[in-house]
N, C-alpha and C. Protein backbone atom coordinates (compact mmCIF):
# COMPACT_ATOMS: atom_id res chain seq x y z
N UNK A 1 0.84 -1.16 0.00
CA UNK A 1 0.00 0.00 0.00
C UNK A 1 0.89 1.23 0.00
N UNK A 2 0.57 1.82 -1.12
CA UNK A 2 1.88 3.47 -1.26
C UNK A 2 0.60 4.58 -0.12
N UNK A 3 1.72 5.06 0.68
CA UNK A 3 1.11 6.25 1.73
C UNK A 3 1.76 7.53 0.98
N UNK A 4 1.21 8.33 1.17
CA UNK A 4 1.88 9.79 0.79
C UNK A 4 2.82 9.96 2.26
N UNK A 5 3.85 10.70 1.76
CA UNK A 5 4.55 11.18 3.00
C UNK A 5 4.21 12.59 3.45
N UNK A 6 3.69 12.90 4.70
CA UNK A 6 2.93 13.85 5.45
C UNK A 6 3.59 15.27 4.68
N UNK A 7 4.70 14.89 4.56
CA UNK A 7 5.13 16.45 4.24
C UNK A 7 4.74 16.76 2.66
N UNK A 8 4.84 15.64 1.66
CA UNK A 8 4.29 16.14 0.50
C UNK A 8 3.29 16.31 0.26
N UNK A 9 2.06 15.61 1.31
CA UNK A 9 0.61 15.64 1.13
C UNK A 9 0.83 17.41 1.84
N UNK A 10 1.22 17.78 3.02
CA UNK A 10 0.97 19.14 3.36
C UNK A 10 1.60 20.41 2.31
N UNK A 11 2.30 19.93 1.23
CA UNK A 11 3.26 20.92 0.36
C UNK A 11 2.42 21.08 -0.71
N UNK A 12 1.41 19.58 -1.28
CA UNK A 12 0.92 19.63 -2.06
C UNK A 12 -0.62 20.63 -1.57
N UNK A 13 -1.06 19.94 -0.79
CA UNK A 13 -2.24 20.92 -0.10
C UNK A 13 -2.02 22.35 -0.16
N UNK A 14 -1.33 23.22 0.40
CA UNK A 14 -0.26 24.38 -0.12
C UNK A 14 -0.45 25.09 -1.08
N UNK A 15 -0.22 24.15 -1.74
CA UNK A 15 0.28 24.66 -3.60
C UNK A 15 -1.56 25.26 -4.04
N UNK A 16 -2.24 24.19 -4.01
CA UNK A 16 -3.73 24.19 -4.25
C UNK A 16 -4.55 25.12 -3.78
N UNK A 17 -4.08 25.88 -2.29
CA UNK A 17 -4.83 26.66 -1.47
C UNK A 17 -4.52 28.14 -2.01
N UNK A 18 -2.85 27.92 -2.41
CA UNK A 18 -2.38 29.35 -3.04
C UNK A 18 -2.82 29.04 -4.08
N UNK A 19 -3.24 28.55 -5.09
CA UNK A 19 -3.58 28.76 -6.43
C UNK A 19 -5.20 29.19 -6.65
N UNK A 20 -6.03 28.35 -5.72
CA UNK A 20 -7.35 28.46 -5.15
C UNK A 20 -7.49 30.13 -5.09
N UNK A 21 -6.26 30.24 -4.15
CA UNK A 21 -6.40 31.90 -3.30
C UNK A 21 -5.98 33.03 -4.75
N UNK A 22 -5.51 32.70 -5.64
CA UNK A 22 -4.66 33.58 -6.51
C UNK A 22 -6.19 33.67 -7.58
N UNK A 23 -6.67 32.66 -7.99
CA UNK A 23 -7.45 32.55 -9.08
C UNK A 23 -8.66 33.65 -8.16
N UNK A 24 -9.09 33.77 -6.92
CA UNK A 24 -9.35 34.27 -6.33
C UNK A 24 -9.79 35.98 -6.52
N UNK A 25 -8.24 36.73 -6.45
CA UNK A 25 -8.16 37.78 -6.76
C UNK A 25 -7.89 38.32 -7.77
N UNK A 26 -8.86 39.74 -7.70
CA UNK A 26 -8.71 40.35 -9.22
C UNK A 26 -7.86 41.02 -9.75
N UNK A 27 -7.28 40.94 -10.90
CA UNK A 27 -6.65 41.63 -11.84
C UNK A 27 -5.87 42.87 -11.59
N UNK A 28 -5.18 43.63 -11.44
CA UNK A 28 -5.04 44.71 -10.99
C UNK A 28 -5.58 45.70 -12.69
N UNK A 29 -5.44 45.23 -13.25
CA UNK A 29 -6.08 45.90 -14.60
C UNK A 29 -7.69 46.20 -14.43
N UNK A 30 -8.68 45.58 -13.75
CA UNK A 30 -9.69 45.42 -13.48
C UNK A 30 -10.00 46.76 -12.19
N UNK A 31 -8.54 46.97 -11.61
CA UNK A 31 -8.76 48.21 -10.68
C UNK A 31 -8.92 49.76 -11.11
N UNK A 32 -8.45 50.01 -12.64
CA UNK A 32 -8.13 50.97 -13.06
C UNK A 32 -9.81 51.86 -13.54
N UNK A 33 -9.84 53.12 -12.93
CA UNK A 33 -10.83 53.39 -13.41
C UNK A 33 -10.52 53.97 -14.87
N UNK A 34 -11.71 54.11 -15.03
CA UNK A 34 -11.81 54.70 -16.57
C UNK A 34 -12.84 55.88 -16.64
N UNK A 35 -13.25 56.51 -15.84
CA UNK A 35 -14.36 57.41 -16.15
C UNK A 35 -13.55 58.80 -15.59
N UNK A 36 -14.86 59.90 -16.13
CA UNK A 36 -14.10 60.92 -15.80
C UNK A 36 -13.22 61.61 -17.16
N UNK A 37 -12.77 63.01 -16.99
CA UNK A 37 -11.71 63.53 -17.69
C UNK A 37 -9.94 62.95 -17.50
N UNK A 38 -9.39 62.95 -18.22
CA UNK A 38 -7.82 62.53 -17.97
C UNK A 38 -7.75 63.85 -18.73
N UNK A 39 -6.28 64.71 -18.23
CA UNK A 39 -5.62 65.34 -18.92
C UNK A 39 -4.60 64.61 -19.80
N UNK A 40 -4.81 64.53 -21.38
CA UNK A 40 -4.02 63.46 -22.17
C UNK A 40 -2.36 64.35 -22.14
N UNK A 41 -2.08 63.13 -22.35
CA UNK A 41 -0.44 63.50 -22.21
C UNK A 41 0.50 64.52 -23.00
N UNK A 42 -0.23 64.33 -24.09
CA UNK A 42 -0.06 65.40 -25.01
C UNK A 42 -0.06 67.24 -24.28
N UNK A 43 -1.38 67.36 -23.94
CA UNK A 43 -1.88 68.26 -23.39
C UNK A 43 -0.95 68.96 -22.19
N UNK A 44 -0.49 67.74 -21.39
CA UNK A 44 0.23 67.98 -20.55
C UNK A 44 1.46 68.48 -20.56
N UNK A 45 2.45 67.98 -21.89
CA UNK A 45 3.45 67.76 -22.10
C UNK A 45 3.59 69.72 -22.67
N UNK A 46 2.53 69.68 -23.51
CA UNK A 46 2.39 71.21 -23.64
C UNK A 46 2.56 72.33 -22.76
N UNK A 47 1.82 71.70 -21.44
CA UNK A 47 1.50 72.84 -20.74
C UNK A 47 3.30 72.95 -19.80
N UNK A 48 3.40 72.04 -19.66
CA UNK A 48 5.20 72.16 -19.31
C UNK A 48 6.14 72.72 -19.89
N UNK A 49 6.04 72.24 -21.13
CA UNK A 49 7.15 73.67 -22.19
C UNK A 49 6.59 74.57 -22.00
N UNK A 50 5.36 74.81 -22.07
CA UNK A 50 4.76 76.31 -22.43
C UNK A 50 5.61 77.28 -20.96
N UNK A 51 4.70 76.69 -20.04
CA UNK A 51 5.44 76.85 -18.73
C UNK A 51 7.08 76.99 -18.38
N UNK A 52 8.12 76.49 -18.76
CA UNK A 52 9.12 76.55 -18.88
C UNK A 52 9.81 77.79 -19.64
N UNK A 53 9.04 77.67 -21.14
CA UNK A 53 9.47 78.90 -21.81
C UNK A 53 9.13 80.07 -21.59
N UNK A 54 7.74 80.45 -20.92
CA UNK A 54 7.40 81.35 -20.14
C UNK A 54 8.96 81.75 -19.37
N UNK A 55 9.28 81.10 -18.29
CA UNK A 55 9.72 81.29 -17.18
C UNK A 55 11.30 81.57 -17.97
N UNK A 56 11.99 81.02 -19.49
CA UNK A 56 13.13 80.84 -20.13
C UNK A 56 12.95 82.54 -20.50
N UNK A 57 11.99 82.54 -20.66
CA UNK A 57 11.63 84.52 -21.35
C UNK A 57 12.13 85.60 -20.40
N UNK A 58 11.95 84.84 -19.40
CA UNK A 58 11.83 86.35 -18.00
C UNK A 58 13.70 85.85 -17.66
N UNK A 59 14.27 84.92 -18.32
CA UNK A 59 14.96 85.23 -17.40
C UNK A 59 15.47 83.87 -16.21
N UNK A 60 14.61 82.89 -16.14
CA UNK A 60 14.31 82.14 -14.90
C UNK A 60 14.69 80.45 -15.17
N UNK A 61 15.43 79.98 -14.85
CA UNK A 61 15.43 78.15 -15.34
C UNK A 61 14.90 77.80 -14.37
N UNK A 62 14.14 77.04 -14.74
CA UNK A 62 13.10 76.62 -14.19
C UNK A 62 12.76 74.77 -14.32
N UNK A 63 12.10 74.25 -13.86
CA UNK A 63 11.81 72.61 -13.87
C UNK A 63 9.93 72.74 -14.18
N UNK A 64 9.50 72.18 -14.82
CA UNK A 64 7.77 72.11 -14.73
C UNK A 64 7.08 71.16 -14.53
N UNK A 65 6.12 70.44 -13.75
CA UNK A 65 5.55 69.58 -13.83
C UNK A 65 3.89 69.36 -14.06
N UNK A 66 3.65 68.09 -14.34
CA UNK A 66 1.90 68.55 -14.69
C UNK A 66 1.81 66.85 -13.49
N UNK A 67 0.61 67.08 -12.81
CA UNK A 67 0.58 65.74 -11.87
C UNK A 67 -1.28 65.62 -11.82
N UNK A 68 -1.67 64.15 -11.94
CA UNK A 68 -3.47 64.20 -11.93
C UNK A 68 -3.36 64.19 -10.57
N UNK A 69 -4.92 64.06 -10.47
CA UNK A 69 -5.53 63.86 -8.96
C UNK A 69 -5.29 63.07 -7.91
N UNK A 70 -4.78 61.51 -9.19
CA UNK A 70 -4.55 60.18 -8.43
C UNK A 70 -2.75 60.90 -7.29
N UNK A 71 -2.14 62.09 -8.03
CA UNK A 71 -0.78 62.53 -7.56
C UNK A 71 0.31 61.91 -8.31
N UNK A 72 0.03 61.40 -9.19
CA UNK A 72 0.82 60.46 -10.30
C UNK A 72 1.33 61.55 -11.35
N UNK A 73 2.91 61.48 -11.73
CA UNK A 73 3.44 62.69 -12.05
C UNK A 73 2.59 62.38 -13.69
N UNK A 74 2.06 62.94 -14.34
CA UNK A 74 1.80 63.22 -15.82
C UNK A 74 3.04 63.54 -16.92
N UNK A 75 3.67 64.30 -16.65
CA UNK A 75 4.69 65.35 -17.73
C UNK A 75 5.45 65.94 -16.54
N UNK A 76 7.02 65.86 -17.38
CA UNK A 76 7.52 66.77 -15.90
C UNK A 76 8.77 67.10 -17.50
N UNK A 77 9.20 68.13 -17.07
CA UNK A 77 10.53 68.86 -17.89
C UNK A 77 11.40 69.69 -17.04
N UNK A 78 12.56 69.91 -17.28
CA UNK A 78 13.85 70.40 -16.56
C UNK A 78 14.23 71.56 -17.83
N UNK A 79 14.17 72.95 -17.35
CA UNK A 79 14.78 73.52 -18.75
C UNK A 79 16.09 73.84 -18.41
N UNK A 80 16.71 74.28 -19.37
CA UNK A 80 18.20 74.36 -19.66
C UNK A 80 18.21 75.02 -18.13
N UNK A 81 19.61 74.60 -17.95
CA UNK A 81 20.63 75.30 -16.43
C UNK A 81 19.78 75.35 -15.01
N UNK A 82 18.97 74.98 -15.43
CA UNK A 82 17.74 74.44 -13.87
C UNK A 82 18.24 73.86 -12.98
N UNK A 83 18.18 73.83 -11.84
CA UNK A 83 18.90 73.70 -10.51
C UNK A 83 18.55 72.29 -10.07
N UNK A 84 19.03 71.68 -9.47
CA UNK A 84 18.29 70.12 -8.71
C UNK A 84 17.30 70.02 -8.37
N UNK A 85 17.31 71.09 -7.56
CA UNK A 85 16.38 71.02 -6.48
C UNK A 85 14.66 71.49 -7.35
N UNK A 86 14.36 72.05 -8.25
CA UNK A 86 13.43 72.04 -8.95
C UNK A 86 12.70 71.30 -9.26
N UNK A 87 13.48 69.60 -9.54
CA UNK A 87 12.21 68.66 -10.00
C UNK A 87 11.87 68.18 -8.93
N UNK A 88 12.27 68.21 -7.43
CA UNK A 88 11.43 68.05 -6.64
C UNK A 88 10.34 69.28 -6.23
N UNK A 89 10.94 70.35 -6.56
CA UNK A 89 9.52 71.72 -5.67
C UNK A 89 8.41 71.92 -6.99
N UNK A 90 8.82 71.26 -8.27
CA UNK A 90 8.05 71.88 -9.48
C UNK A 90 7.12 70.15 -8.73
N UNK A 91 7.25 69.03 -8.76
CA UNK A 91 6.30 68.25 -8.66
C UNK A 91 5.78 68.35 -6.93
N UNK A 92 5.79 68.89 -6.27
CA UNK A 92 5.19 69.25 -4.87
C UNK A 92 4.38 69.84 -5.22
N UNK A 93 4.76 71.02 -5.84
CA UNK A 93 3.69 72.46 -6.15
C UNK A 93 2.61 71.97 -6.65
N UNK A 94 2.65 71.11 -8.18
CA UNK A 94 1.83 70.35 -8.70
C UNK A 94 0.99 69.31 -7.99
N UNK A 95 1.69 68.52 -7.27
CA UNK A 95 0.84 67.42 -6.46
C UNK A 95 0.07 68.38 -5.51
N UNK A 96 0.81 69.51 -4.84
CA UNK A 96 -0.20 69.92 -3.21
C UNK A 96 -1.19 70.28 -4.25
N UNK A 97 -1.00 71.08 -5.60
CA UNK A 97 -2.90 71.94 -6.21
C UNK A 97 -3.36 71.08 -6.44
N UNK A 98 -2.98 69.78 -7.37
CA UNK A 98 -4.29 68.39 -7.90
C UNK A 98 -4.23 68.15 -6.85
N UNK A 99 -4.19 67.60 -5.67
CA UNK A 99 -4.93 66.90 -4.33
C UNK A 99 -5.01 67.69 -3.37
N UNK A 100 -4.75 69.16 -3.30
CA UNK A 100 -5.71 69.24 -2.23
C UNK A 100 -6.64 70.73 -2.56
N UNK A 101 -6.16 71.15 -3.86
CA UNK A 101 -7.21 71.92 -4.43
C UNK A 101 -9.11 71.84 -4.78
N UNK A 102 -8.69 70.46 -5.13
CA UNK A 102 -10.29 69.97 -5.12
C UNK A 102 -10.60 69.75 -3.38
N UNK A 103 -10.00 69.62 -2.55
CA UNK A 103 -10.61 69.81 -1.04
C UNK A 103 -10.70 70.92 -0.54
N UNK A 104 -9.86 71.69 -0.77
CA UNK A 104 -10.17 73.15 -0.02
C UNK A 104 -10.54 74.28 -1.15
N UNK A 105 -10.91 73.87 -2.31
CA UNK A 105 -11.41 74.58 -3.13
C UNK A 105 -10.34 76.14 -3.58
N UNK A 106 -8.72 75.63 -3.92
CA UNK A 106 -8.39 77.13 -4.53
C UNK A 106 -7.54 76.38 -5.62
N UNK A 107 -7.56 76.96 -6.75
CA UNK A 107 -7.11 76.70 -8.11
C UNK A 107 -5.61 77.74 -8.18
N UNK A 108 -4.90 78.38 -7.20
CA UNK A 108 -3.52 79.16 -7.33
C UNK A 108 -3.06 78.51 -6.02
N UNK A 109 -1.46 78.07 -5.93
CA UNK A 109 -0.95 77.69 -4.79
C UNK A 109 -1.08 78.56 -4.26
N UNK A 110 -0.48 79.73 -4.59
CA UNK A 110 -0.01 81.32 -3.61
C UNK A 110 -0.92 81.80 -3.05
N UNK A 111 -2.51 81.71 -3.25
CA UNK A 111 -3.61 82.22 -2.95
C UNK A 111 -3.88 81.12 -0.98
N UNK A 112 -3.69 79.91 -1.68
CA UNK A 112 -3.75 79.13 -0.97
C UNK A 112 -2.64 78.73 0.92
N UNK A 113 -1.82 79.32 0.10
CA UNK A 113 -0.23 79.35 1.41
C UNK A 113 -0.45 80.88 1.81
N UNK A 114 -0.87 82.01 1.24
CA UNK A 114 -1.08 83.21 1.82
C UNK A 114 -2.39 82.92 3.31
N UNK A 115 -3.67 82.21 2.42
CA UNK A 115 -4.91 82.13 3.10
C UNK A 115 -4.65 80.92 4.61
N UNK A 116 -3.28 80.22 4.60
CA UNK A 116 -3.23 79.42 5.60
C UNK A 116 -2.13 79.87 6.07
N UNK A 117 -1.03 81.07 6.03
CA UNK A 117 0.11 81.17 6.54
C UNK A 117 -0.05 81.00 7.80
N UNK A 118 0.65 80.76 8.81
CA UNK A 118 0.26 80.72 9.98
C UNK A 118 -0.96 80.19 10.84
N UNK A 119 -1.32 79.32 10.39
CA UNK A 119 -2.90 78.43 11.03
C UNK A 119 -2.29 76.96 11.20
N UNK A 120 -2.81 76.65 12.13
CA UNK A 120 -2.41 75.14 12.65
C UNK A 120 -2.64 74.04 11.17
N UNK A 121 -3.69 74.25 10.41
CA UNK A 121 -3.93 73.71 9.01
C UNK A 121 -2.24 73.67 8.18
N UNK A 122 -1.83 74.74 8.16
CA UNK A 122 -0.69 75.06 7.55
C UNK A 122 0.46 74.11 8.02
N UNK A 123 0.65 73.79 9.34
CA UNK A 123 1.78 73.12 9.91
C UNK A 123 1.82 71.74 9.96
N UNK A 124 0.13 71.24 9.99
CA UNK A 124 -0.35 69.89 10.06
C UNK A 124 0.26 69.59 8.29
N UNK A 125 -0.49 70.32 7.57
CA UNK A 125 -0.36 70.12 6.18
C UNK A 125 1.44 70.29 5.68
N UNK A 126 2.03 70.98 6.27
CA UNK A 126 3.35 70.79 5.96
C UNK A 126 3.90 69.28 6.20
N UNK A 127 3.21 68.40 7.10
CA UNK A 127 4.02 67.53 7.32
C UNK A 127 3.39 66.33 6.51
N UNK A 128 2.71 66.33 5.67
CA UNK A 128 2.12 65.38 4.81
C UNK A 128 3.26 64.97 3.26
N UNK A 129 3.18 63.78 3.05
CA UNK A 129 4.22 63.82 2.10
C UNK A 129 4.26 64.17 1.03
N UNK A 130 4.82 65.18 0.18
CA UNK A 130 4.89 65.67 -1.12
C UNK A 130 4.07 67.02 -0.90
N UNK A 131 3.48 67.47 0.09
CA UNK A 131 2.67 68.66 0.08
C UNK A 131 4.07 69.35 0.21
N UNK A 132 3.78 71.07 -0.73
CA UNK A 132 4.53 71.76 0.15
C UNK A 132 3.69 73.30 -0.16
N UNK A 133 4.00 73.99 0.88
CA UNK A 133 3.66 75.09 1.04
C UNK A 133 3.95 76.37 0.64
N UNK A 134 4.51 76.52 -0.47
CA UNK A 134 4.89 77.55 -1.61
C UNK A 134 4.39 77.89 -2.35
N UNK A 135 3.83 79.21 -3.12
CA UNK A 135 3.55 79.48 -4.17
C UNK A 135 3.95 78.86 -5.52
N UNK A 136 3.22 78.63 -6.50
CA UNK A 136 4.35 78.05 -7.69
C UNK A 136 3.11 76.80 -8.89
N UNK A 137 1.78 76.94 -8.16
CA UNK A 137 1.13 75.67 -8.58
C UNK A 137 -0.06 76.44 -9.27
N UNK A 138 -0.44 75.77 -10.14
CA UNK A 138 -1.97 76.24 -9.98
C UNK A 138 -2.73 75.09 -10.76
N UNK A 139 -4.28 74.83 -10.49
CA UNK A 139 -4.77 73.57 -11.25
C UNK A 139 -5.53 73.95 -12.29
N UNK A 140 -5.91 72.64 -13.04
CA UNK A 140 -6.35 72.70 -14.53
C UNK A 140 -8.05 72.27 -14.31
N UNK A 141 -8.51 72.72 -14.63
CA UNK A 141 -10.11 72.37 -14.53
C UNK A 141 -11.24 72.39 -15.30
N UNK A 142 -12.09 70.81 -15.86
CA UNK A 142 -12.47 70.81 -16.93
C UNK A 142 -14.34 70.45 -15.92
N UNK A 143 -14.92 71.39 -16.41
CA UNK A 143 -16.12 71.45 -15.90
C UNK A 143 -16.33 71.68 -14.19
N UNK A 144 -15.44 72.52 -13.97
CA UNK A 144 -15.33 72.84 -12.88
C UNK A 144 -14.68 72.13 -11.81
N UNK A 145 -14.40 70.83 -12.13
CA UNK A 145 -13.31 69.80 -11.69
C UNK A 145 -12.34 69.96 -11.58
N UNK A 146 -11.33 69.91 -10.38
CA UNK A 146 -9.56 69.92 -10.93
C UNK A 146 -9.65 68.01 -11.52
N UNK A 147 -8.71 68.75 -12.74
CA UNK A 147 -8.11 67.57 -13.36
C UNK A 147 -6.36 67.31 -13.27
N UNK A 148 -5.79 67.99 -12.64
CA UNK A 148 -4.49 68.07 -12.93
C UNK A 148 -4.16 69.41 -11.74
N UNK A 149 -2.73 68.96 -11.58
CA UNK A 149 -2.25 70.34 -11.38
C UNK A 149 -0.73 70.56 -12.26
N UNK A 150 -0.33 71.92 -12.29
CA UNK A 150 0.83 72.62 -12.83
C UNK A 150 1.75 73.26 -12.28
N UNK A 151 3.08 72.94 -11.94
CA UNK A 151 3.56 73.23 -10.96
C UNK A 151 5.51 73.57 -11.20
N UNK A 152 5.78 74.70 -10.79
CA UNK A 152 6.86 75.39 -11.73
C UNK A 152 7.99 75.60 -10.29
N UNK A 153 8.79 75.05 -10.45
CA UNK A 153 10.41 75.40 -9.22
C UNK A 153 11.78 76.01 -9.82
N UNK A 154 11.79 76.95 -9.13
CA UNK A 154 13.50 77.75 -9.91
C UNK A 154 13.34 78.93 -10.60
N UNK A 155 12.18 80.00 -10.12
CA UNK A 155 12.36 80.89 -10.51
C UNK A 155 12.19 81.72 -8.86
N UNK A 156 13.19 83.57 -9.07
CA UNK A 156 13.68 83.83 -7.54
C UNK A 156 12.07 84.12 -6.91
N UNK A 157 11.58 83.34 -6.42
CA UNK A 157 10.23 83.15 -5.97
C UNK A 157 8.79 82.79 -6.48
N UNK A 158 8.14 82.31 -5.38
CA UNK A 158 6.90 81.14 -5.82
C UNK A 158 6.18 81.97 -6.74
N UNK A 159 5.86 83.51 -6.65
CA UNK A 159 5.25 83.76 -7.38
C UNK A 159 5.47 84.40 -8.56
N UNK A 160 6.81 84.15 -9.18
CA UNK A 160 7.17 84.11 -10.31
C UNK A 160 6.82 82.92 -10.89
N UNK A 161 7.57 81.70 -10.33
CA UNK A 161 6.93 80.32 -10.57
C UNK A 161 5.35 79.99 -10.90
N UNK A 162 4.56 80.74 -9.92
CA UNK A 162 3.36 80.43 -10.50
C UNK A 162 2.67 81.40 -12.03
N UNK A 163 3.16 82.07 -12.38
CA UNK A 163 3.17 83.41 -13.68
C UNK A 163 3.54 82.22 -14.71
N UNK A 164 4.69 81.63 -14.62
CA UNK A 164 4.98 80.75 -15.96
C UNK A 164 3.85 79.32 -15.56
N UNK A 165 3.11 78.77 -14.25
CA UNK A 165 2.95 77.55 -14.40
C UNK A 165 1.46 78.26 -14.73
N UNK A 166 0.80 79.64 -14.82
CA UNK A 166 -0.29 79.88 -15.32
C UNK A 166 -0.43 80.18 -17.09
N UNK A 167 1.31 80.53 -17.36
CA UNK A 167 1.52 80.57 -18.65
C UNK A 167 1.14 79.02 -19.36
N UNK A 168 1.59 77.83 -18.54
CA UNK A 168 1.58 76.16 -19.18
C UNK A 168 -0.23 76.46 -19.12
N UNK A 169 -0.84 76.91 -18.19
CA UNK A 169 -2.40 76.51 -18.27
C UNK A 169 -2.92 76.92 -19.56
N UNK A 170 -2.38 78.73 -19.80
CA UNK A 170 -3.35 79.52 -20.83
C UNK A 170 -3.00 78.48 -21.97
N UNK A 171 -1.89 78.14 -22.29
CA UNK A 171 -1.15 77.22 -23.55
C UNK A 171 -2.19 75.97 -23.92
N UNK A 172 -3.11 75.53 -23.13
CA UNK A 172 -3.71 74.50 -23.27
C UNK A 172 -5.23 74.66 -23.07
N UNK A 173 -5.45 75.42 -22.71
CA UNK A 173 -7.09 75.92 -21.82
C UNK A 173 -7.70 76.23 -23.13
N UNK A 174 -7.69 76.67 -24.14
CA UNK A 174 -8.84 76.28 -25.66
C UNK A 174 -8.34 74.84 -26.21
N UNK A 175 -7.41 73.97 -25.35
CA UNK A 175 -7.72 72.36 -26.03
C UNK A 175 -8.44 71.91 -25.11
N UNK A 176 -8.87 72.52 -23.99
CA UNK A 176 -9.49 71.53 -22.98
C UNK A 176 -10.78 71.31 -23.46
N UNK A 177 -12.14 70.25 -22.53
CA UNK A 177 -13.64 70.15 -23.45
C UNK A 177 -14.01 71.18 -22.55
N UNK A 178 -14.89 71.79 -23.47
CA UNK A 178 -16.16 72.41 -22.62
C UNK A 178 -17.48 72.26 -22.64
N UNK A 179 -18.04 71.91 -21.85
CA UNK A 179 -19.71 71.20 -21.66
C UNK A 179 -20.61 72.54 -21.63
C-alpha cells in the first residue's frame, strides 16, 4: 500500500490553497478606473514647455511639472541650467494643487499658502508627504473639476513660478472640453 509522506501531502495541499487563493483575486487591470476627464499627455506635455518657456523669457530656469488627482506625475521637464532642487519643488507644487485643491477649493498655490500662513492647518499640512507650502502651482479644470495640477520650481520666488505655471495653463485651456 503506497502512503503519501505527510510532508508532500501538506506541500501539495499548499500549492492548491495558493492557487485556489490567486485565481481568487482580481486583476489589478480590473482596478483601473476609466471614467471621468484625464488630462491626455499630449496636453500635458504642452502645458510644461509652455510653462518653462514662459519662465526661459523672464529670465528664470526653471523645472515644470503637470501631476493628476490620483498625484501620479503626468509630464515633468527640466529647462536648460535648472537647478536640482526644482524637480522636486516643481512636482510638490503640482501634487499639493491636484490633491488638495479639489478639497479646499483654490485653483492658485499662492492664494492658498497666503490664506493658511500661519494656522495650525498650515503646519499639520506641511508635514504630509509631497505637500509643500509655496507658491508656484496652480490647477487645470475641466467642468469645474480639478483635473491636474501645474507646478513650476526655480524661478527667484513662488510667485514668479506660479506666472509661468499659469503661462503652461493659458497654452492649453482652448484644447481643454467644454460642456
Amino acid at each position: 500500500m503506497s502512503r503519501s509522506h505527510p510532508v508532500r501531502r501538506a506541500g501539495r495541499t499548499a500549492a492548491v490553497c495558493l492557487l485556489a487563493g490567486l485565481a481568487a483575486v482580481p486583476s489589478a487591470t480590473a482596478q483601473v478606473r476609466s471614467v471621468g476627464y484625464e488630462l491626455p499627455l499630449a496636453l500635458a506635455t504642452r502645458a510644461v514647455d509652455a510653462a518653462i518657456a514662459a519662465c526661459a523669457a523672464a529670465g528664470y530656469p526653471v523645472a515644470a511639472a503637470v501631476v493628476d488627482t490620483a498625484g501620479e506625475l503626468k509630464a515633468y521637464g527640466k529647462g536648460d541650467h535648472a537647478t536640482v532642487h526644482t524637480r522636486t519643488t516643481s512636482f510638490r507644487k503640482a501634487y499639493t494643487v491636484a490633491t488638495l485643491g479639489p478639497v479646499f477649493g483654490f485653483d492658485g498655490l499662492g492664494a492658498f499658502v497666503t490664506k493658511t500662513a500661519g494656522t495650525p492647518a498650515a503646519a499639520a499640512l506641511a508635514t504630509v508627504p509631497d505637500v509643500i507650502l509655496l507658491a508656484g502651482g496652480v490647477a487645470v479644470r475641466v467642468d469645474g473639476e480639478v483635473v491636474a495640477g501645474i507646478g513650476v520650481g526655480g524661478a527667484p520666488g513662488g510667485d514668479k513660478d506660479e506666472v509661468c505655471a499659469a503661462a503652461g495653463l493659458a497654452a492649453i485651456r482652448d484644447a481643454l472640453p467644454k460642456h
